[in-house]
PDB file of N, CA and C in Angstrom:
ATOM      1  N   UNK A   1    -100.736  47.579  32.316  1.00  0.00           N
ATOM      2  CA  UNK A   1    -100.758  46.153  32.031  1.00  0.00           C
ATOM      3  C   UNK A   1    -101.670  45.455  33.045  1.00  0.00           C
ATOM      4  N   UNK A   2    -102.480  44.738  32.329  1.00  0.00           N
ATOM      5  CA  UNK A   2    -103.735  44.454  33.171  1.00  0.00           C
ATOM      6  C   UNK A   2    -103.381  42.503  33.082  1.00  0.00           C
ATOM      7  N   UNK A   3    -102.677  42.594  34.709  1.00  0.00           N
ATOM      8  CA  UNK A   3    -102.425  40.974  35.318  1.00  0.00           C
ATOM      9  C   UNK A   3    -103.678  40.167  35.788  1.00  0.00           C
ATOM     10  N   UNK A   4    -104.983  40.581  35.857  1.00  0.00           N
ATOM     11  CA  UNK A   4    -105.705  39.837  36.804  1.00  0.00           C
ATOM     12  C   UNK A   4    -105.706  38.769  35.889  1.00  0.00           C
ATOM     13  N   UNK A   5    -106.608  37.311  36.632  1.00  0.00           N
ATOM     14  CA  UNK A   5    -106.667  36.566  35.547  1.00  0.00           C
ATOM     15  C   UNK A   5    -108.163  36.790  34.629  1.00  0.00           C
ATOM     16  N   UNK A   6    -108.096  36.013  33.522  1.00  0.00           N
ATOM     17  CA  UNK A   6    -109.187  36.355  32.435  1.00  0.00           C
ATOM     18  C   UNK A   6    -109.913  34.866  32.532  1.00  0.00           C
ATOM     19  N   UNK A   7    -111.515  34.661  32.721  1.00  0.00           N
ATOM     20  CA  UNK A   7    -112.220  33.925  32.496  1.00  0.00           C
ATOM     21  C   UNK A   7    -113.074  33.400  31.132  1.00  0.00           C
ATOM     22  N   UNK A   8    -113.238  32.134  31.150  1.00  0.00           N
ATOM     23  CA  UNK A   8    -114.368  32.277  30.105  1.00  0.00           C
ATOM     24  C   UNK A   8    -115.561  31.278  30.416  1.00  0.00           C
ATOM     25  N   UNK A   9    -116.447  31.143  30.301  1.00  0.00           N
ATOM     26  CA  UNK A   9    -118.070  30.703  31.258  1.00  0.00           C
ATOM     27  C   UNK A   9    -118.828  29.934  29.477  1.00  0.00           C
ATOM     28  N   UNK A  10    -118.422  28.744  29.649  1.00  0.00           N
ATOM     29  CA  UNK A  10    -119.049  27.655  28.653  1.00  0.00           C
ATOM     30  C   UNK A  10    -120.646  27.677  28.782  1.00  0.00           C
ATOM     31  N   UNK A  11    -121.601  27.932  28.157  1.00  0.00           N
ATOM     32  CA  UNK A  11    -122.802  27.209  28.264  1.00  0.00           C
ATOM     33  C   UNK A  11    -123.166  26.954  27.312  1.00  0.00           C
ATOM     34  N   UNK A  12    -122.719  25.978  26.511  1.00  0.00           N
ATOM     35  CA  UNK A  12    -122.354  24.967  25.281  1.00  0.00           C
ATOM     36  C   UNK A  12    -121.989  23.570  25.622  1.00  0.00           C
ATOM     37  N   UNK A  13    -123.169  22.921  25.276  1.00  0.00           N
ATOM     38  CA  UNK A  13    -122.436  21.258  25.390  1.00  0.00           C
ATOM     39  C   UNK A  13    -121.972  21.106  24.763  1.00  0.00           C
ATOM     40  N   UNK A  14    -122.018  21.235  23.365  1.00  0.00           N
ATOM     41  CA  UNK A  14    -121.030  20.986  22.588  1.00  0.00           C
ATOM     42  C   UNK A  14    -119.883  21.162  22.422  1.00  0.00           C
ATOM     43  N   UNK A  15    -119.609  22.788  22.606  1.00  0.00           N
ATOM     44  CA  UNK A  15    -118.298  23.588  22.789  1.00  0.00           C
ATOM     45  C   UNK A  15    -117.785  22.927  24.056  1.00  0.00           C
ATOM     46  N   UNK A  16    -118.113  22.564  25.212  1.00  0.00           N
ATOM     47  CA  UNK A  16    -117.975  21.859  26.137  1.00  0.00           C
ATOM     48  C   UNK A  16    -117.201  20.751  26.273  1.00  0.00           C
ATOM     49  N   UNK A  17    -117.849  19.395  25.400  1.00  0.00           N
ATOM     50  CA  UNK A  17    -117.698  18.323  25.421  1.00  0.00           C
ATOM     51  C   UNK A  17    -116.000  18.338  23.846  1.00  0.00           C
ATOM     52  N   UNK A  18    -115.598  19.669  23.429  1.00  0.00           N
ATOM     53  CA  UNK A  18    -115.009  19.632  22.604  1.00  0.00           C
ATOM     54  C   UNK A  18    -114.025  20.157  23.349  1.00  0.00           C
ATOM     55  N   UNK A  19    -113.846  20.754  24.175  1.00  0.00           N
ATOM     56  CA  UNK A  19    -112.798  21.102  25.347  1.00  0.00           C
ATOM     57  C   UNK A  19    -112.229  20.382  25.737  1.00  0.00           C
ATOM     58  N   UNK A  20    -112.899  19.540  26.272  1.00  0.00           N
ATOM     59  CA  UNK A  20    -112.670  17.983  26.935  1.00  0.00           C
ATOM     60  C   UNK A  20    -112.351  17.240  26.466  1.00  0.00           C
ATOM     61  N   UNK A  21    -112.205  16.807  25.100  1.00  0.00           N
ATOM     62  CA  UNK A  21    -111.759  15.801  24.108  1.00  0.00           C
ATOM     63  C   UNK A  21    -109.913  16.406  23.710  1.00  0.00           C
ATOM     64  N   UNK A  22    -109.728  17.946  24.379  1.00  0.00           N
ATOM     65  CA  UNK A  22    -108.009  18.285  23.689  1.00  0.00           C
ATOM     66  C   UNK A  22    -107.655  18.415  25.707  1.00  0.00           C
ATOM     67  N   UNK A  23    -108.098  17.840  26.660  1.00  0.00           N
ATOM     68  CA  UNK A  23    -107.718  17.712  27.652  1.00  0.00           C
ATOM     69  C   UNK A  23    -107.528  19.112  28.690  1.00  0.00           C
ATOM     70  N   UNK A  24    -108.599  20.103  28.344  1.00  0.00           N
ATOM     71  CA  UNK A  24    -108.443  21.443  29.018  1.00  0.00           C
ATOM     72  C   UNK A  24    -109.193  21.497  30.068  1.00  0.00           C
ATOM     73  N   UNK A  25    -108.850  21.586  31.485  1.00  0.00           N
ATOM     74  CA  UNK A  25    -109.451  21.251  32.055  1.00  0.00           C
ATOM     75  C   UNK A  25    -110.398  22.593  33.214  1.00  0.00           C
ATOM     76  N   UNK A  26    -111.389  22.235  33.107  1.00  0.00           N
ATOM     77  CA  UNK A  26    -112.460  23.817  34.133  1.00  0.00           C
ATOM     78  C   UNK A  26    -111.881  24.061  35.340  1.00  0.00           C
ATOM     79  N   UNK A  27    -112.110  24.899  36.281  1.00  0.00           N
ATOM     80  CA  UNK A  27    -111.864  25.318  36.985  1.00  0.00           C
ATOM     81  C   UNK A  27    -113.366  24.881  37.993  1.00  0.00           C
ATOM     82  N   UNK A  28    -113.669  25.290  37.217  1.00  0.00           N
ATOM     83  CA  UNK A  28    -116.017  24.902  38.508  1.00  0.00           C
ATOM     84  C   UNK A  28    -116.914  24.419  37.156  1.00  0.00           C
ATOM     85  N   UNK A  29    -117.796  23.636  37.441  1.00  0.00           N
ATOM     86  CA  UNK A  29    -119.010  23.232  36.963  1.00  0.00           C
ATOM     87  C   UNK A  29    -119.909  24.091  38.016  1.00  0.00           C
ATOM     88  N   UNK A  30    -121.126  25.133  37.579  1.00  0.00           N
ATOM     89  CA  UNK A  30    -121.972  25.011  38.112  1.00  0.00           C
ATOM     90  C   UNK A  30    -123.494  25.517  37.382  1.00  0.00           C
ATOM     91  N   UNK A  31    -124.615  25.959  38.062  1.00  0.00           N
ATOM     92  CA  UNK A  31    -125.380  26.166  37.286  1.00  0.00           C
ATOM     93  C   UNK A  31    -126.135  28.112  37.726  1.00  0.00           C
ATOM     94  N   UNK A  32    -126.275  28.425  37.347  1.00  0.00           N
ATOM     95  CA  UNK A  32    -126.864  29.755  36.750  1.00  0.00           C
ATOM     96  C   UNK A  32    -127.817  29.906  37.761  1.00  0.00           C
ATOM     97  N   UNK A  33    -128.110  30.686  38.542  1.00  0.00           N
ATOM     98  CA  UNK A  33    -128.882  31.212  39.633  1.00  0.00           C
ATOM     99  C   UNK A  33    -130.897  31.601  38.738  1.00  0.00           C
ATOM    100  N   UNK A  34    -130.186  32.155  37.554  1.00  0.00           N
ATOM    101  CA  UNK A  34    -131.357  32.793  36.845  1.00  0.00           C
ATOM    102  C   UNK A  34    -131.944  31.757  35.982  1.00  0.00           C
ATOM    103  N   UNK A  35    -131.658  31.206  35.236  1.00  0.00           N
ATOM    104  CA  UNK A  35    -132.685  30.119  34.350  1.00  0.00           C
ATOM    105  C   UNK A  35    -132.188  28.738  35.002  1.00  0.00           C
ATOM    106  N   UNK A  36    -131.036  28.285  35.955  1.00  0.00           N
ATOM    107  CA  UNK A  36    -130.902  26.627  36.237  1.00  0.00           C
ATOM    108  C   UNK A  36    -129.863  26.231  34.975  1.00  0.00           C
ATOM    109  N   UNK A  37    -128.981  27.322  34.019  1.00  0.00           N
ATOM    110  CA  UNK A  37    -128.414  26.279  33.064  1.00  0.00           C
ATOM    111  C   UNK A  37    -127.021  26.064  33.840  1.00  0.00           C
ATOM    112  N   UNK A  38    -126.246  25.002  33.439  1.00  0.00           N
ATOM    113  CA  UNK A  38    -125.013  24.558  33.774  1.00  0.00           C
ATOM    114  C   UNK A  38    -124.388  25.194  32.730  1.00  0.00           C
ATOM    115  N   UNK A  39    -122.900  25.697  33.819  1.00  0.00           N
ATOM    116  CA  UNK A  39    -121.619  26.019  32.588  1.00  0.00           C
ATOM    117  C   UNK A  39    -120.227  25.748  33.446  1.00  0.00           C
ATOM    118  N   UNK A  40    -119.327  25.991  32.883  1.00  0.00           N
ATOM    119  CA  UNK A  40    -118.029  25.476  32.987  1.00  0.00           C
ATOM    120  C   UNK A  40    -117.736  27.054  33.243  1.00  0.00           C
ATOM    121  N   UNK A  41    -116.691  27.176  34.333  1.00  0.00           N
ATOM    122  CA  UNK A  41    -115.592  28.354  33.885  1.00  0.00           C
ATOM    123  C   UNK A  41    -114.285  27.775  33.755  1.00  0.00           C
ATOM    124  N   UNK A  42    -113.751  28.336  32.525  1.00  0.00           N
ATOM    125  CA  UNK A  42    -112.578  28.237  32.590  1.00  0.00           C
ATOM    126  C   UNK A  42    -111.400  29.093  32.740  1.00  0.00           C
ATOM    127  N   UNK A  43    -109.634  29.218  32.791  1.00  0.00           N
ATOM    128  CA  UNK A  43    -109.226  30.358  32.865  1.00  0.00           C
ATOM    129  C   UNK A  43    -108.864  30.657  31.205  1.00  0.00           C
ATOM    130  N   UNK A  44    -108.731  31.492  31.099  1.00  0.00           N
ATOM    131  CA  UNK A  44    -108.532  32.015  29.571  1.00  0.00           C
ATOM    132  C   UNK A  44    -107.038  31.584  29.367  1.00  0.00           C
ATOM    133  N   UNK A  45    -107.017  30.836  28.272  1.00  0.00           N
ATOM    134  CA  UNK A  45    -105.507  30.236  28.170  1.00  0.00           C
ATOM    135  C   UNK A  45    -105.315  31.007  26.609  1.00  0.00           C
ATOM    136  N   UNK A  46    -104.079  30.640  26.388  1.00  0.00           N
ATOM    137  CA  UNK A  46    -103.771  30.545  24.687  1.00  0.00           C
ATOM    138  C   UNK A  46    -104.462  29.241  24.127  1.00  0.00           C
ATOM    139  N   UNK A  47    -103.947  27.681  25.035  1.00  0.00           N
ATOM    140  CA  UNK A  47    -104.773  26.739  24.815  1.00  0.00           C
ATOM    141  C   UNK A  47    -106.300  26.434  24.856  1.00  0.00           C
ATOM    142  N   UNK A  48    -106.780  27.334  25.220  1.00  0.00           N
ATOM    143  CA  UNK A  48    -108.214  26.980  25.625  1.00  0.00           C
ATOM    144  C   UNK A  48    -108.784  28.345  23.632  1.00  0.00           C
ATOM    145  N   UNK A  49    -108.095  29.299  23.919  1.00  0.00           N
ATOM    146  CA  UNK A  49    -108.695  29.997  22.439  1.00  0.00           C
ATOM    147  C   UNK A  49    -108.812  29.720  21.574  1.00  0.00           C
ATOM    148  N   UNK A  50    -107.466  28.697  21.564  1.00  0.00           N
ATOM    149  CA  UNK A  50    -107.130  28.217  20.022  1.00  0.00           C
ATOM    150  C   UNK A  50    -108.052  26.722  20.268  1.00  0.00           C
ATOM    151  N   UNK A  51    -108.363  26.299  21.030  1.00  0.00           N
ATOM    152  CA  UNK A  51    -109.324  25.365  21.248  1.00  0.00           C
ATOM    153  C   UNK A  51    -111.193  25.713  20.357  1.00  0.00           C
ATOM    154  N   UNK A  52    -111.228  26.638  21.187  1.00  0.00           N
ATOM    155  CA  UNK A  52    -112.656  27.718  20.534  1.00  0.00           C
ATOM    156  C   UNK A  52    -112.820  28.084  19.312  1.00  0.00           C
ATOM    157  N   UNK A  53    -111.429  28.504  18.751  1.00  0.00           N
ATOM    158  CA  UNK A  53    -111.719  28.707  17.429  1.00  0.00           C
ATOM    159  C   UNK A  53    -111.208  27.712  16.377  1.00  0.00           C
ATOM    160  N   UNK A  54    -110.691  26.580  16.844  1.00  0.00           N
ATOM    161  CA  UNK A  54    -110.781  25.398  16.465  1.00  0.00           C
ATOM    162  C   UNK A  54    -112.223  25.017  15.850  1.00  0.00           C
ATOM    163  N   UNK A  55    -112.975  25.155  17.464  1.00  0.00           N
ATOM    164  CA  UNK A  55    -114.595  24.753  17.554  1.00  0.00           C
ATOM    165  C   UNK A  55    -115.319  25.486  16.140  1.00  0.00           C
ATOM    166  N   UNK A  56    -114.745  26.919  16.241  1.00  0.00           N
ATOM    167  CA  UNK A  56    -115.448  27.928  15.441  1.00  0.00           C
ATOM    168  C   UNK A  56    -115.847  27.549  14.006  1.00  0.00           C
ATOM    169  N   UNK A  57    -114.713  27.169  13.968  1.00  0.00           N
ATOM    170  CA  UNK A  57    -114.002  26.982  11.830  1.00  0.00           C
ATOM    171  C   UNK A  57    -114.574  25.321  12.000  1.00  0.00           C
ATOM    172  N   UNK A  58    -114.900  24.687  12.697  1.00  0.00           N
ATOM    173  CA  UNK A  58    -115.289  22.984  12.392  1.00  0.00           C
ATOM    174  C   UNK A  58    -116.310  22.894  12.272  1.00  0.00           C
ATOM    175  N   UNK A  59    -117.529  24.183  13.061  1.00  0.00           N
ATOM    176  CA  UNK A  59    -118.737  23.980  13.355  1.00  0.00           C
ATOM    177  C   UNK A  59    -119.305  24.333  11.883  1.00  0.00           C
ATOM    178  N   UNK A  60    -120.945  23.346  11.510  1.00  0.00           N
ATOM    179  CA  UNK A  60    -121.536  23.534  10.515  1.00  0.00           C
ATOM    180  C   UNK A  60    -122.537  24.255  11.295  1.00  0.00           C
ATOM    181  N   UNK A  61    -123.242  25.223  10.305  1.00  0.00           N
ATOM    182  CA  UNK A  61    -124.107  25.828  10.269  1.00  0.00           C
ATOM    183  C   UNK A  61    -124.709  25.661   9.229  1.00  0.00           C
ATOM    184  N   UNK A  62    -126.564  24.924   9.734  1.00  0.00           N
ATOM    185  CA  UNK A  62    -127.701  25.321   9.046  1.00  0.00           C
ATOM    186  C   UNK A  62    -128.417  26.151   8.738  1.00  0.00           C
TER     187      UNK A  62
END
């Protein structure tokens, strides 16, 4: 049984800014050593998955 904790690393504004609207809150903002992008880590919740695949099933695709 594997206790450590589980992360997950946003680099999605969108997925991002949709986190933030059901009140889940990051752990660090920072940005990426290799290209300069910003991301969020968060800890891996039940709330934060069902958040994502919330995101998943809402998002349109062109």
């Amino acid at each position: 049984m594997n206790t450590e904790p589980r992360f997950f690393y946003c680099y999605n504004k969108d997925l991002y800014e949709f986190i933030k609207l059901r009140d889940i809150r990051y752990l660090t903002k920072a940005r990426r050593l290799e290209n300069n992008d910003i991301f969020t880590m968060y800890l891996q919740t039940d709330e934060l998955t069902k958040a994502i695949n919330e995101y998943k099933e809402t998002r349109t695709y062109n």
